[in-house]
C-alpha atoms as a PDB file:
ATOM      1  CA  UNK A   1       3.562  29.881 -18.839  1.00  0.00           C
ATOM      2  CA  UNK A   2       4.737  28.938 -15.239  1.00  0.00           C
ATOM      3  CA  UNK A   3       1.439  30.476 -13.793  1.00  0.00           C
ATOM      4  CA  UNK A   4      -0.217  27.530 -15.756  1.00  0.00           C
ATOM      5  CA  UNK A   5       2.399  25.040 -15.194  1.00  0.00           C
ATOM      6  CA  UNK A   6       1.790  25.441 -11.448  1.00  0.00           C
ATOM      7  CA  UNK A   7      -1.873  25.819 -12.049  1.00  0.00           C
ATOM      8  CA  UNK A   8      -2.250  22.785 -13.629  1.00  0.00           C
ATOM      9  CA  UNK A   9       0.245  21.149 -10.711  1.00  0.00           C
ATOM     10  CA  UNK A  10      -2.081  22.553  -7.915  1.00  0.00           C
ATOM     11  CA  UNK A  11      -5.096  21.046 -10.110  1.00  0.00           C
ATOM     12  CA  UNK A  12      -3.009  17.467 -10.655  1.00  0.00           C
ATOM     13  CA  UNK A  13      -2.272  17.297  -6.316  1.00  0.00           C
ATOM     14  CA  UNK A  14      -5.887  18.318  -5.973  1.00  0.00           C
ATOM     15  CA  UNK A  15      -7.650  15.878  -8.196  1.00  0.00           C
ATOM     16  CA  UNK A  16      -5.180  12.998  -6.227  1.00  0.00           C
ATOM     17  CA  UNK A  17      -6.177  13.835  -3.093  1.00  0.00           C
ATOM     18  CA  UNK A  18     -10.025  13.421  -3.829  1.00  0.00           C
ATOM     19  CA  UNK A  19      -9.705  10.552  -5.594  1.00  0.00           C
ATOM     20  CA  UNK A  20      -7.715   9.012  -2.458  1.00  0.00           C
ATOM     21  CA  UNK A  21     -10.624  10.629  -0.314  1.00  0.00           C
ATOM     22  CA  UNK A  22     -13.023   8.793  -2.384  1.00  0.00           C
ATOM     23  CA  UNK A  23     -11.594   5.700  -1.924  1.00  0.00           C
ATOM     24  CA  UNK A  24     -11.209   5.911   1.761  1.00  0.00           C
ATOM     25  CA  UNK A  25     -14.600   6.958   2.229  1.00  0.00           C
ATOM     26  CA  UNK A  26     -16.280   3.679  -0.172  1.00  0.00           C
ATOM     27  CA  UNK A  27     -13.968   0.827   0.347  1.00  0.00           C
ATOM     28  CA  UNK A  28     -14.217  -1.757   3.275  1.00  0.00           C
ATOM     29  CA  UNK A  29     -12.522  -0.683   6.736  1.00  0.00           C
ATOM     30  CA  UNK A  30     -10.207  -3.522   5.494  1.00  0.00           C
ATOM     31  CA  UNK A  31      -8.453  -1.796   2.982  1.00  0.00           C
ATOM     32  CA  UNK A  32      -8.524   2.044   4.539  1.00  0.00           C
ATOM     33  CA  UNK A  33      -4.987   1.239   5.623  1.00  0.00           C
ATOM     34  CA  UNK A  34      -3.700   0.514   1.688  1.00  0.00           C
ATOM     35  CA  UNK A  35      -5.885   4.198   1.269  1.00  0.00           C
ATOM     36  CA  UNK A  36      -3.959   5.838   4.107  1.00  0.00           C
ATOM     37  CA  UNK A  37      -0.625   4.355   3.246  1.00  0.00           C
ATOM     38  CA  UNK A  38      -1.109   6.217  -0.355  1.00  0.00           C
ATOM     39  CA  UNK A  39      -2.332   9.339   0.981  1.00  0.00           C
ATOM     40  CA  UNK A  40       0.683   9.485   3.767  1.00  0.00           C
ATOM     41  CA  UNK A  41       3.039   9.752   1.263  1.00  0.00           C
ATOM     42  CA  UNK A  42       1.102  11.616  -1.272  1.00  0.00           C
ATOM     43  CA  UNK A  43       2.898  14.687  -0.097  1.00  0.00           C
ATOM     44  CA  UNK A  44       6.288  12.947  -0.711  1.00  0.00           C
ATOM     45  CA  UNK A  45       5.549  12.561  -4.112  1.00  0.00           C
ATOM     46  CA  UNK A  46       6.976  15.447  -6.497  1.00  0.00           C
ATOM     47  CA  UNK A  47       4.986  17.660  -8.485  1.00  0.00           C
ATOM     48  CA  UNK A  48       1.320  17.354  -8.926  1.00  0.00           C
ATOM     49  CA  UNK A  49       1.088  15.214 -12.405  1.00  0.00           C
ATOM     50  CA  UNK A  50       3.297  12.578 -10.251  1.00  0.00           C
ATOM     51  CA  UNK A  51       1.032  12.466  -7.399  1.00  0.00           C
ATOM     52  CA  UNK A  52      -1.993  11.473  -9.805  1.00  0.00           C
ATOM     53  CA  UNK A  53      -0.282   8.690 -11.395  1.00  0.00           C
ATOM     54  CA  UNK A  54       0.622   7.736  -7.747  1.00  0.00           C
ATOM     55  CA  UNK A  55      -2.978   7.680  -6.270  1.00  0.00           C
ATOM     56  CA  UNK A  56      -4.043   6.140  -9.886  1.00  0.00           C
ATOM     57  CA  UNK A  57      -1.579   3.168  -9.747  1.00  0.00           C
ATOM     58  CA  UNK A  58      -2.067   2.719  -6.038  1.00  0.00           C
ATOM     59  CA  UNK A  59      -5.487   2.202  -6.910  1.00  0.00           C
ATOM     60  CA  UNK A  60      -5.328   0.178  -9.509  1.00  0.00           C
ATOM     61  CA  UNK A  61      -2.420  -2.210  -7.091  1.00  0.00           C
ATOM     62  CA  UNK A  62      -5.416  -2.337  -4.027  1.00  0.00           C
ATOM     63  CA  UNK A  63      -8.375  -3.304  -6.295  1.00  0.00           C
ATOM     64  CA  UNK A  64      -5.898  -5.694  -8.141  1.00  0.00           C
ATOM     65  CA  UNK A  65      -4.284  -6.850  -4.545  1.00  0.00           C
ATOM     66  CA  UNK A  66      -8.273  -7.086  -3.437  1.00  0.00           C
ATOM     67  CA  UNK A  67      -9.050  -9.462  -6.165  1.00  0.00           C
ATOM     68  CA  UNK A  68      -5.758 -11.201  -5.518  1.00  0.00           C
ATOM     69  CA  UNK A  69      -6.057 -11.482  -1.836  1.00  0.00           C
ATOM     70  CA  UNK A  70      -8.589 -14.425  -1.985  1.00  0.00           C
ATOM     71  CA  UNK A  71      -6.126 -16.474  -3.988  1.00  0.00           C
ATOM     72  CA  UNK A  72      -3.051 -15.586  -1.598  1.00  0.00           C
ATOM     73  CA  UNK A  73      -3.170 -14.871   1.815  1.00  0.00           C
ATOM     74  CA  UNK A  74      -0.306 -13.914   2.314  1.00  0.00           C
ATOM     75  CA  UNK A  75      -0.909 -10.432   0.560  1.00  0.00           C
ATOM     76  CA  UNK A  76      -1.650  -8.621   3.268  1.00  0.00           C
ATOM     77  CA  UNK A  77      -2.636  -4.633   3.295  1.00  0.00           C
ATOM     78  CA  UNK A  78       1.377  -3.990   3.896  1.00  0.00           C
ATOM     79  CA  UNK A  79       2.286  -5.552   0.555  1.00  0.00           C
ATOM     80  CA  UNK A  80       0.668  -2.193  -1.448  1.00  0.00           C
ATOM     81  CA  UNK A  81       3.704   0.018  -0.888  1.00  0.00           C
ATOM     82  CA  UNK A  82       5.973  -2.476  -2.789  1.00  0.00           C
ATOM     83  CA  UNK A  83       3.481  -3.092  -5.279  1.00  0.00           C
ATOM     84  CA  UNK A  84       2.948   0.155  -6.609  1.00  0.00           C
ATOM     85  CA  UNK A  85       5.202   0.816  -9.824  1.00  0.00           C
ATOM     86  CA  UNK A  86       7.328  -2.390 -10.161  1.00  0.00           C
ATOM     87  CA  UNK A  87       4.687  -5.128  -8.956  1.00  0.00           C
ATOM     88  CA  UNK A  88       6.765  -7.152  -7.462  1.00  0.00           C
ATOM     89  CA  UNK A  89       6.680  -9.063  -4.090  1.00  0.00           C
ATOM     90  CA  UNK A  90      10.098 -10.347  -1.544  1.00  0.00           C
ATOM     91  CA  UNK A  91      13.403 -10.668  -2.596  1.00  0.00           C
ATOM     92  CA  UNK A  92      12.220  -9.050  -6.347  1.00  0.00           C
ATOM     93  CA  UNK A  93      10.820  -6.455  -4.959  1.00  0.00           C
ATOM     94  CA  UNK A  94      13.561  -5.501  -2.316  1.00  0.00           C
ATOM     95  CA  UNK A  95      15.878  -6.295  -4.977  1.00  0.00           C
ATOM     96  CA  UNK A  96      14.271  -3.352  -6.721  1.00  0.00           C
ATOM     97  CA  UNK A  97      14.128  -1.062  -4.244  1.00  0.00           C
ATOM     98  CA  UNK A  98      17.670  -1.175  -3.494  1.00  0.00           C
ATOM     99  CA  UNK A  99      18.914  -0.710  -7.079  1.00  0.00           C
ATOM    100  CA  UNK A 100      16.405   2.781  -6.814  1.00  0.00           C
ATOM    101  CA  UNK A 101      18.482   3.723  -3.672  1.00  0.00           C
ATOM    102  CA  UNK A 102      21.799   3.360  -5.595  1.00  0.00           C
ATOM    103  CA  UNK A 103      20.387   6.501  -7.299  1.00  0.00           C
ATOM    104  CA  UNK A 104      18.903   8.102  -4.429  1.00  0.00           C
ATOM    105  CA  UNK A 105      19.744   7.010  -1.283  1.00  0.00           C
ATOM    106  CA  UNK A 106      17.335   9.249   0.448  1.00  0.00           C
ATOM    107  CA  UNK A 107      14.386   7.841  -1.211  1.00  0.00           C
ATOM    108  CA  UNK A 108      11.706   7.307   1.143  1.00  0.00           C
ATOM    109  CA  UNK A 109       9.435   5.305  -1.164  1.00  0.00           C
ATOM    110  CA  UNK A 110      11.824   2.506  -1.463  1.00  0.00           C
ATOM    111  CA  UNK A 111      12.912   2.500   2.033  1.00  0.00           C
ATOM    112  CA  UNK A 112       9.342   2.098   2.676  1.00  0.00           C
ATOM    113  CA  UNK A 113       8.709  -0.190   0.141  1.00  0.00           C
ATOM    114  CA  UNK A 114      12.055  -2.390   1.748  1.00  0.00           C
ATOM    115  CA  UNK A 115      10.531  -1.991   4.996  1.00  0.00           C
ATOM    116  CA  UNK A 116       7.189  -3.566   3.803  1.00  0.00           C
ATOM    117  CA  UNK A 117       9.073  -6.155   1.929  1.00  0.00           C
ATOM    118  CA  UNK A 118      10.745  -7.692   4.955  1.00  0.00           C
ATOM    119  CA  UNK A 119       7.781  -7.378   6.838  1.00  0.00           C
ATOM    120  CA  UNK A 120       6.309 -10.363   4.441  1.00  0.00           C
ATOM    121  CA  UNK A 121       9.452 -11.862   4.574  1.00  0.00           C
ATOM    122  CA  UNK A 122       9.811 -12.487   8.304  1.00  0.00           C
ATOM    123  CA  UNK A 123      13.347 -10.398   7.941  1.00  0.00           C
ATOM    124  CA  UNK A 124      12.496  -8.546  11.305  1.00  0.00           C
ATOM    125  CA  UNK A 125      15.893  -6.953  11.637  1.00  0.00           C
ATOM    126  CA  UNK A 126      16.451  -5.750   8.010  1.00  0.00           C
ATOM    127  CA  UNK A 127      12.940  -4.437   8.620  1.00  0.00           C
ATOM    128  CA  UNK A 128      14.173  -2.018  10.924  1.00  0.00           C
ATOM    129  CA  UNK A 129      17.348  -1.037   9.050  1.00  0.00           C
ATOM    130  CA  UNK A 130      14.840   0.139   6.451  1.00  0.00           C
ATOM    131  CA  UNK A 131      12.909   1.789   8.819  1.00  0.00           C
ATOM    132  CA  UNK A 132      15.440   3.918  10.550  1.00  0.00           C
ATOM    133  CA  UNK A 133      16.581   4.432   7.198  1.00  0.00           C
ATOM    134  CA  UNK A 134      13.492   5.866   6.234  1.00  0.00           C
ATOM    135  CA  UNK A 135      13.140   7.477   9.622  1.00  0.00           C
ATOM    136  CA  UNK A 136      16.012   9.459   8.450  1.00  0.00           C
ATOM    137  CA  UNK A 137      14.050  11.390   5.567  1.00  0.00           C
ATOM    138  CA  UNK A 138      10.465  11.168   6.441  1.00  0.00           C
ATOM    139  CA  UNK A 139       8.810  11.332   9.563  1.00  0.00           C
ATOM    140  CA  UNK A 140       7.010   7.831  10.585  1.00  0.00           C
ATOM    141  CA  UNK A 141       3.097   7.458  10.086  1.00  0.00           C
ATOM    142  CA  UNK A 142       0.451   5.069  11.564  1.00  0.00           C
ATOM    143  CA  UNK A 143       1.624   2.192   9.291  1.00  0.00           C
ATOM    144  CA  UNK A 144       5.341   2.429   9.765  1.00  0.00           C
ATOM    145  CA  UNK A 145       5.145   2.960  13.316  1.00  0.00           C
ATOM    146  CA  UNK A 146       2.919   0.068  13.211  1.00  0.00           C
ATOM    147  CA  UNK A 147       5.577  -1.843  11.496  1.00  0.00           C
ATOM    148  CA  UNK A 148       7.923  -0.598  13.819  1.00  0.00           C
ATOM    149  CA  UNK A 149       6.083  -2.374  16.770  1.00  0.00           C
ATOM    150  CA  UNK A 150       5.405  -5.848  14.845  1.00  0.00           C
ATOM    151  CA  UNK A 151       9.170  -6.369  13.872  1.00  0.00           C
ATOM    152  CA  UNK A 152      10.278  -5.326  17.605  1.00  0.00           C
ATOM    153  CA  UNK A 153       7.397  -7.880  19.070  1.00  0.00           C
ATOM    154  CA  UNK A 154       8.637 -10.852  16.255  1.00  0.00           C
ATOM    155  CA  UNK A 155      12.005 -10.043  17.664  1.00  0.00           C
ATOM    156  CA  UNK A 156      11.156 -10.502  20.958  1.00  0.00           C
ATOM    157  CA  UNK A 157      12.517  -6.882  22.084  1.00  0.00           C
ATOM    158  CA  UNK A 158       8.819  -6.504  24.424  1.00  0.00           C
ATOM    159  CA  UNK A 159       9.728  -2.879  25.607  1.00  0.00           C
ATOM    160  CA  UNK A 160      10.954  -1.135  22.566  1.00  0.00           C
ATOM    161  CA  UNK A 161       7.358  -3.413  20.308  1.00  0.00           C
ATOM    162  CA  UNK A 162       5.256  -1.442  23.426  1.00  0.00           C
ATOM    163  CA  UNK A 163       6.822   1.936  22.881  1.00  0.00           C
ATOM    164  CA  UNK A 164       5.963   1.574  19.480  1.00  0.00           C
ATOM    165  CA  UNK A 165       1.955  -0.064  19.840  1.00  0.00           C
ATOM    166  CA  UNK A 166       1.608   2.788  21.857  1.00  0.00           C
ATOM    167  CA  UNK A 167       2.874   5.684  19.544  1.00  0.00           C
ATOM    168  CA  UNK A 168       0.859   3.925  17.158  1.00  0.00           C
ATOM    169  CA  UNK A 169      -2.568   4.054  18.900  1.00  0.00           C
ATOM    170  CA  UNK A 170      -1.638   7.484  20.207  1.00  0.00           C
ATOM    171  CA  UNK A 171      -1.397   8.800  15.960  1.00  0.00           C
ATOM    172  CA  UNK A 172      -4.390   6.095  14.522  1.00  0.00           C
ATOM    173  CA  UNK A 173      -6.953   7.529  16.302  1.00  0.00           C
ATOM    174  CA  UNK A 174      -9.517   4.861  14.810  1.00  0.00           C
ATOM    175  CA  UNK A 175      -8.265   4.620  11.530  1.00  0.00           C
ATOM    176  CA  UNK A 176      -7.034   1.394  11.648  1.00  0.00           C
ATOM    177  CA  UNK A 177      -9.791  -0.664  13.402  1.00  0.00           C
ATOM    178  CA  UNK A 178      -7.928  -4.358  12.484  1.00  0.00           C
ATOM    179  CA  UNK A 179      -4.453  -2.909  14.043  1.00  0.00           C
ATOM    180  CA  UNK A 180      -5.742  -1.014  16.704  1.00  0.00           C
ATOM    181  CA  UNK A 181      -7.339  -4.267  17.902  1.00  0.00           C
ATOM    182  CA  UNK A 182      -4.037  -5.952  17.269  1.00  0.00           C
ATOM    183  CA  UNK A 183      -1.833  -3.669  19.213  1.00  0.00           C
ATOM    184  CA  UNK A 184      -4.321  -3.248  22.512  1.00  0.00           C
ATOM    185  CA  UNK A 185      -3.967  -7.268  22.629  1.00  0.00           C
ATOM    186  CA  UNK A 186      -0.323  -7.908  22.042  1.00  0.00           C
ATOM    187  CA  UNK A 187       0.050  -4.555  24.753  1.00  0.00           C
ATOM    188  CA  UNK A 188      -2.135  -6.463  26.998  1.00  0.00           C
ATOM    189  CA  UNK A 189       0.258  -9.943  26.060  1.00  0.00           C
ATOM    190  CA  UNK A 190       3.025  -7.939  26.769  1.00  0.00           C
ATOM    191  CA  UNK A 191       2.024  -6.720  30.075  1.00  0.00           C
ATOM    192  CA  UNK A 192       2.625  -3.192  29.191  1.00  0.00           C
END
C-alpha cells in the first residue's frame, strides 16, 4: 500500500512539473516569471497530490490575472504568489498570510506571498522583513532576489539594490527578459 501511495506521489510531482513546463514553454515571455515563480517553489510544496493542485491553481490565478491585467494595471507578474489559494490582493492578502504564520511560522509560501504583497503596496521595508524572513527557510530565487533589489533601490539604499541586481542577473540567466532589462538600467542609474 505505501509502494502505491508513493507511486502515485512520484506520478502527482511528475504530472506538476510538465504541466508547469508546458506553460513556460507556450505562454508570452511576459508571464514566464508567474511560470517560474510556481515552479521555484514547486519543490516546497509537500507531497505530490499538493504540488498538482499548486501548479493547477497557479494556473488557473495567471490566466485569470492575464485576463485581469488589462482592466488593472496594477497587477503586475509579482501579484501571483499572493493570489494563489486565498485570492486576495494588499492589506487582505497580507492579512492572510500572517494569520497562516501564526500556525507555522516557518512557512515560506506566506512569507513569500507577504513579501509580494508589500511589493504592490509600496511597504519597501516590511518587504524586506518578509524577505529575510523567508530567507530564513528557503533559499532566495530569481524573483525574490529580484524583489530584494527593487525594495533596496525604492529605499534609496543604492549599494545593498546593486548587490542584489547583480545576484539577480548572475541566477536569471535570460529568463526574465523584462527584469533583466530593468536591472542592467537601474545598475547603469546607479553607477554600479
Amino acid at each position: 500500500m505505501r509502494g502505491m501511495q508513493r507511486g502515485f506521489d512520484r506520478h502527482c510531482g511528475t504530472v506538476a512539473q510538465g504541466i508547469l513546463g508546458w506553460a513556460a514553454r507556450h505562454l508570452e515571455p511576459s508571464h514566464r516569471l508567474w511560470i517560474d515563480a510556481l515552479r521555484g517553489e514547486l519543490d516546497l510544496v509537500g507531497g505530490g497530490p499538493a504540488q498538482l493542485l499548486w501548479a493547477l491553481g497557479g494556473l488557473s490565478i495567471v490566466f485569470t490575472t492575464r485576463r485581469r491585467s488589462m482592466a488593472r494595471p496594477w497587477n503586475s507578474p509579482l501579484t501571483l504568489r499572493y493570489g494563489v489559494g486565498e485570492r486576495l490582493y494588499g492589506y487582505d492578502a497580507i492579512a492572510a498570510f500572517r494569520k497562516a504564520l501564526g500556525a507555522s511560522p516557518s512557512d515560506v509560501d506566506a512569507w513569500s506571498g507577504i513579501a509580494f504583497a508589500d511589493s504592490e503596496l509600496h511597504q519597501y521595508a516590511d518587504e524586506l522583513h518578509a524577505l529575510s524572513m523567508r530567507s530564513k527557510y528557503a533559499p532566495d530565487n530569481p524573483p525574490t532576489l529580484f524583489l530584494w533589489a527593487t525594495a533596496y533601490d525604492n529605499l534609496h539604499q543604492s549599494k545593498a539594490a546593486a548587490d542584489y541586481y547583480h545576484r539577480f542577473l548572475a541566477a536569471a540567466q535570460g529568463k526574465y527578459p523584462d527584469q533583466e532589462w530593468q536591472a542592467k538600467h537601474r545598475l547603469v542609474a546607479l553607477g554600479k
